[in-house]
N, C-alpha and C. Protein backbone atom coordinates (compact mmCIF):
# COMPACT_ATOMS: atom_id res chain seq x y z
N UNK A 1 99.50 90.77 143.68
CA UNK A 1 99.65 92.19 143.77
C UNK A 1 99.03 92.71 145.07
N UNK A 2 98.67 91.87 146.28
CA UNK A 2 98.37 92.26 147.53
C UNK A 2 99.56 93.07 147.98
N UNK A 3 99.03 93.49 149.24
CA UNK A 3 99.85 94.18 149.86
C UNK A 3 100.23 92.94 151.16
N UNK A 4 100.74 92.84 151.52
CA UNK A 4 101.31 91.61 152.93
C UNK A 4 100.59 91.45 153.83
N UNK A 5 99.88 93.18 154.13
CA UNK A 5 98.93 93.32 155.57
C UNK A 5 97.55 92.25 154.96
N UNK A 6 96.91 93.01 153.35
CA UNK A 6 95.92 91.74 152.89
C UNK A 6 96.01 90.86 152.95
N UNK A 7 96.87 90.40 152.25
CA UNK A 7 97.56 89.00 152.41
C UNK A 7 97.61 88.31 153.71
N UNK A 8 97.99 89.01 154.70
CA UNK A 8 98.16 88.68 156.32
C UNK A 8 96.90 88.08 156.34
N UNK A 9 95.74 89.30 156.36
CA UNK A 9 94.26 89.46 156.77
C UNK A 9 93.73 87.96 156.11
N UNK A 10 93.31 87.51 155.10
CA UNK A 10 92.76 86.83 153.76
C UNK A 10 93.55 85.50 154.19
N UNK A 11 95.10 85.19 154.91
CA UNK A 11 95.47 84.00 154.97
C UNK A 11 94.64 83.76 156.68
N UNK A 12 94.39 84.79 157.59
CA UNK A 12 93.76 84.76 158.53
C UNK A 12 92.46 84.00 158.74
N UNK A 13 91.35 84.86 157.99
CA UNK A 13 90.45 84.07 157.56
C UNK A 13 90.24 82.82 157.22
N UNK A 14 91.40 82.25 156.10
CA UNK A 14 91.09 80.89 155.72
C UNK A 14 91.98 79.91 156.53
N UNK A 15 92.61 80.59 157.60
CA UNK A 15 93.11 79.81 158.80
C UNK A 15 91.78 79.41 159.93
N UNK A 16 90.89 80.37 159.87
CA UNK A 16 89.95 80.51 160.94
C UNK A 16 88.97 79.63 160.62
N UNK A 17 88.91 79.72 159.00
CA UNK A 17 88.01 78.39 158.10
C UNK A 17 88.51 76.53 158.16
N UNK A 18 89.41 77.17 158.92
CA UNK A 18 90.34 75.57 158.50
C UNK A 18 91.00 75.45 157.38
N UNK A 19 91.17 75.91 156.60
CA UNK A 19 91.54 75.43 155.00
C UNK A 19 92.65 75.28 155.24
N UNK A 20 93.48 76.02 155.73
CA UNK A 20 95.09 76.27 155.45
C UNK A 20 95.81 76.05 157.42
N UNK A 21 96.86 76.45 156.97
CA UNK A 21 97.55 76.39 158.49
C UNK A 21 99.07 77.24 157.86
N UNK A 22 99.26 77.57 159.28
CA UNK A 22 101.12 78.50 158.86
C UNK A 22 101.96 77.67 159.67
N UNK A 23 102.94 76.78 158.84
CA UNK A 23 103.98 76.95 159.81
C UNK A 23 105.17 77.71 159.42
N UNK A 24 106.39 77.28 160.48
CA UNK A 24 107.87 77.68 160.50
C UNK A 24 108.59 77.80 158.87
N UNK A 25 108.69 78.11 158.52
CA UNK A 25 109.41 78.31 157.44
C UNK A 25 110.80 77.71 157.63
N UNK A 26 111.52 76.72 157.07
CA UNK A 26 112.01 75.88 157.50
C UNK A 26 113.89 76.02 157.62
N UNK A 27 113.99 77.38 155.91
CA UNK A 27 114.72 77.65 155.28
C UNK A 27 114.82 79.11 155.30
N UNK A 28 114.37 79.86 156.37
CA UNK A 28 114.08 81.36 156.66
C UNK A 28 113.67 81.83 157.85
N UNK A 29 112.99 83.44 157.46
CA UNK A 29 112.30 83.61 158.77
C UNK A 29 110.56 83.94 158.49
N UNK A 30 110.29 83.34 156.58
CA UNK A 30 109.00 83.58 156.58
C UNK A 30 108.24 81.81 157.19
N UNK A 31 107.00 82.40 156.40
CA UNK A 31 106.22 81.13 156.78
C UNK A 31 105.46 80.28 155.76
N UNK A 32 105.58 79.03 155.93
CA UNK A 32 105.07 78.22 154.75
C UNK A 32 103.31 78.16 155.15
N UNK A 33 102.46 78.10 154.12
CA UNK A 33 101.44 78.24 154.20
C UNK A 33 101.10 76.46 153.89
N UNK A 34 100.28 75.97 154.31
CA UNK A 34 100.02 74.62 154.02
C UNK A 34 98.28 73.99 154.41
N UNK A 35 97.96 74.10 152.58
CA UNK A 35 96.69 73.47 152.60
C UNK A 35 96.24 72.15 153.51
N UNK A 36 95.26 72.49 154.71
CA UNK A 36 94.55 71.34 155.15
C UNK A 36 93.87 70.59 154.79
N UNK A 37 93.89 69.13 155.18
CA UNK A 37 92.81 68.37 154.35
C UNK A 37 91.18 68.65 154.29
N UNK A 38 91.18 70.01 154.72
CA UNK A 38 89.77 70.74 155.19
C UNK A 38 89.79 71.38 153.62
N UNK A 39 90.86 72.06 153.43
CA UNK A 39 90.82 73.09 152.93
C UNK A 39 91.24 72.04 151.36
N UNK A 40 91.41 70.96 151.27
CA UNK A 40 91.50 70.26 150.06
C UNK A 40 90.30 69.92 149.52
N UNK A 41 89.85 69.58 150.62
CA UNK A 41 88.01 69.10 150.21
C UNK A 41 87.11 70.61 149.70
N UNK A 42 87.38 71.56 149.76
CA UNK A 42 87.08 72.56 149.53
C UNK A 42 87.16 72.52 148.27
N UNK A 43 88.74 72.55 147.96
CA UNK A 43 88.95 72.59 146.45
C UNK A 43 88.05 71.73 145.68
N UNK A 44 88.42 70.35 145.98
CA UNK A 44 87.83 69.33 145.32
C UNK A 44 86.37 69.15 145.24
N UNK A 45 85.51 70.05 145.95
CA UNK A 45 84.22 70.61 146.04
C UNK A 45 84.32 71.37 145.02
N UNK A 46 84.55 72.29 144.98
CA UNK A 46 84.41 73.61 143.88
C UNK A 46 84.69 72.94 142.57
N UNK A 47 85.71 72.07 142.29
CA UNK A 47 86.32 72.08 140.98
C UNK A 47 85.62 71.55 140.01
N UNK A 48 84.69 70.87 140.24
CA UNK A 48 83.85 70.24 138.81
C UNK A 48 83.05 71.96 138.26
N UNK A 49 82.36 72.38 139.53
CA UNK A 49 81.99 73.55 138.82
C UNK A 49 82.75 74.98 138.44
N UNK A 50 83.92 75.03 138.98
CA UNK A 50 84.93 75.97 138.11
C UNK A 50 85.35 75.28 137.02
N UNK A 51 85.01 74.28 136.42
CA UNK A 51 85.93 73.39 135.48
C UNK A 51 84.83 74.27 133.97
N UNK A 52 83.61 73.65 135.07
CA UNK A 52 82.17 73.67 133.51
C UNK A 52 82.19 75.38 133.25
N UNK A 53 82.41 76.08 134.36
CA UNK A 53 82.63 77.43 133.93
C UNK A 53 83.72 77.91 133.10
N UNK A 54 84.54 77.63 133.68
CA UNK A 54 86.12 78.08 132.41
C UNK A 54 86.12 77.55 131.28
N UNK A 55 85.41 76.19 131.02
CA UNK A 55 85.24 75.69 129.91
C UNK A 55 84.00 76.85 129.39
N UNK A 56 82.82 76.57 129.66
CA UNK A 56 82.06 77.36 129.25
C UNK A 56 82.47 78.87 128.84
N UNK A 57 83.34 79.50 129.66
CA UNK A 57 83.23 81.18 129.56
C UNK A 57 84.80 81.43 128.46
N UNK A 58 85.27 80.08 128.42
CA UNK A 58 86.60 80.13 127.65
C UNK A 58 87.01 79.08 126.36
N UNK A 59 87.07 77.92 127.20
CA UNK A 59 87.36 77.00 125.75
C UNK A 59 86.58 76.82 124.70
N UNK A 60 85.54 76.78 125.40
CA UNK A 60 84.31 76.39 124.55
C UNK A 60 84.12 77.59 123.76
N UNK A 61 84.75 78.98 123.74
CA UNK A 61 84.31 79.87 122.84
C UNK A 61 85.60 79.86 121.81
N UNK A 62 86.69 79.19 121.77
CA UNK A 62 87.87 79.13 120.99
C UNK A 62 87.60 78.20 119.94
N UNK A 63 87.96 78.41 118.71
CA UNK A 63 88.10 77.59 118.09
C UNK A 63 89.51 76.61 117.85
N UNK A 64 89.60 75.76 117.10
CA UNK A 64 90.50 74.66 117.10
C UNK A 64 91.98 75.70 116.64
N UNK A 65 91.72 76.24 115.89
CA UNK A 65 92.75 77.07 115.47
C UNK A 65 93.24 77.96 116.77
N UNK A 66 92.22 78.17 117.74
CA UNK A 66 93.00 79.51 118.78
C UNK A 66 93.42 78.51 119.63
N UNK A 67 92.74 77.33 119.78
CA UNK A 67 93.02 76.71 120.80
C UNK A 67 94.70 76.17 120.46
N UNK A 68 94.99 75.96 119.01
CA UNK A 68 97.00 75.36 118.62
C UNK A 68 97.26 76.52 118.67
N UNK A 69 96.92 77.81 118.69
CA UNK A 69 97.44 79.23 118.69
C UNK A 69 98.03 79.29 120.57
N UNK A 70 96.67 79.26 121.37
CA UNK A 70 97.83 79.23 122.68
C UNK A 70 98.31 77.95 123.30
N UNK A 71 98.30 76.76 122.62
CA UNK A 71 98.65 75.59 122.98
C UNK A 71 100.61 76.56 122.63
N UNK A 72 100.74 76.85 121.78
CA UNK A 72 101.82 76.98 120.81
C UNK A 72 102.60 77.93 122.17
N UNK A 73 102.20 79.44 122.52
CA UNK A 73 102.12 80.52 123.09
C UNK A 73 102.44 80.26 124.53
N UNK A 74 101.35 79.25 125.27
CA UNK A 74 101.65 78.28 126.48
C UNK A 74 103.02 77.99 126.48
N UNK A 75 103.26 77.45 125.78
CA UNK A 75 104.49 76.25 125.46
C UNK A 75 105.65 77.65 125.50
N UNK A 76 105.80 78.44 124.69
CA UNK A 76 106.57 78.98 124.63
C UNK A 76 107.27 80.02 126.11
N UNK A 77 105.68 80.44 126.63
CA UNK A 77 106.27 81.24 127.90
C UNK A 77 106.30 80.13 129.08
N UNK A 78 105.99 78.60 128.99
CA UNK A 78 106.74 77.87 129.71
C UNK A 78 108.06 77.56 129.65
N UNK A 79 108.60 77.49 128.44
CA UNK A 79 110.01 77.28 128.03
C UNK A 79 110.90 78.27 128.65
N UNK A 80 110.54 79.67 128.40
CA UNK A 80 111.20 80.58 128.89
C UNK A 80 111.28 80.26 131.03
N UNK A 81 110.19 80.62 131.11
CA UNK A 81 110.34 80.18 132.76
C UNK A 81 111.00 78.86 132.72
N UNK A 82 111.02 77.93 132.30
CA UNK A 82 112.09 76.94 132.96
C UNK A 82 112.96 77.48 132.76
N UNK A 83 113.85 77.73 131.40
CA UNK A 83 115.05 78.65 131.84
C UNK A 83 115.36 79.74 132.52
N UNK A 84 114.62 80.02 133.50
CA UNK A 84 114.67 80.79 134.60
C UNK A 84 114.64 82.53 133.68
N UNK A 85 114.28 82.50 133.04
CA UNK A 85 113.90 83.68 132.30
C UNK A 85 115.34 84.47 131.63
């Protein structure tokens, strides 16, 4: 829900960080955004501790029952997007 100019700004930054890079868009006249192996190690930095958090602030407060409730719910608004809605 950015606006393009944010979006502009925010892909700027994490160009200036290394993370990412823009190229040619291959199939247009936009541009493909493409994670660097800078900007992978980043991820793969962060992710054990976004993992223990989402677990913590989410799964871990569901019980077995909510958890087949959006296992079920998941499933269903994936189904729909593959059939292209």
């Amino acid at each position: 829900m950015w606006s393009p100019s944010r979006l502009s700004h925010h892909l700027d930054r994490m160009q200036r960080r290394d993370l990412i890079r823009r190229d040619a868009c291959v199939e247009g006249r936009g541009t493909d955004v493409v994670l660097t192996p800078h900007g992978l190690a980043a991820i793969e930095a962060a992710a054990p501790d976004h993992v223990t958090t989402v677990r913590r602030a989410f799964i871990d407060r569901l019980t077995p029952a909510d958890l087949a409730a959006l296992s079920q719910l998941s499933r269903t608004v994936l189904d729909g997007l593959a059939e292209g809605l």
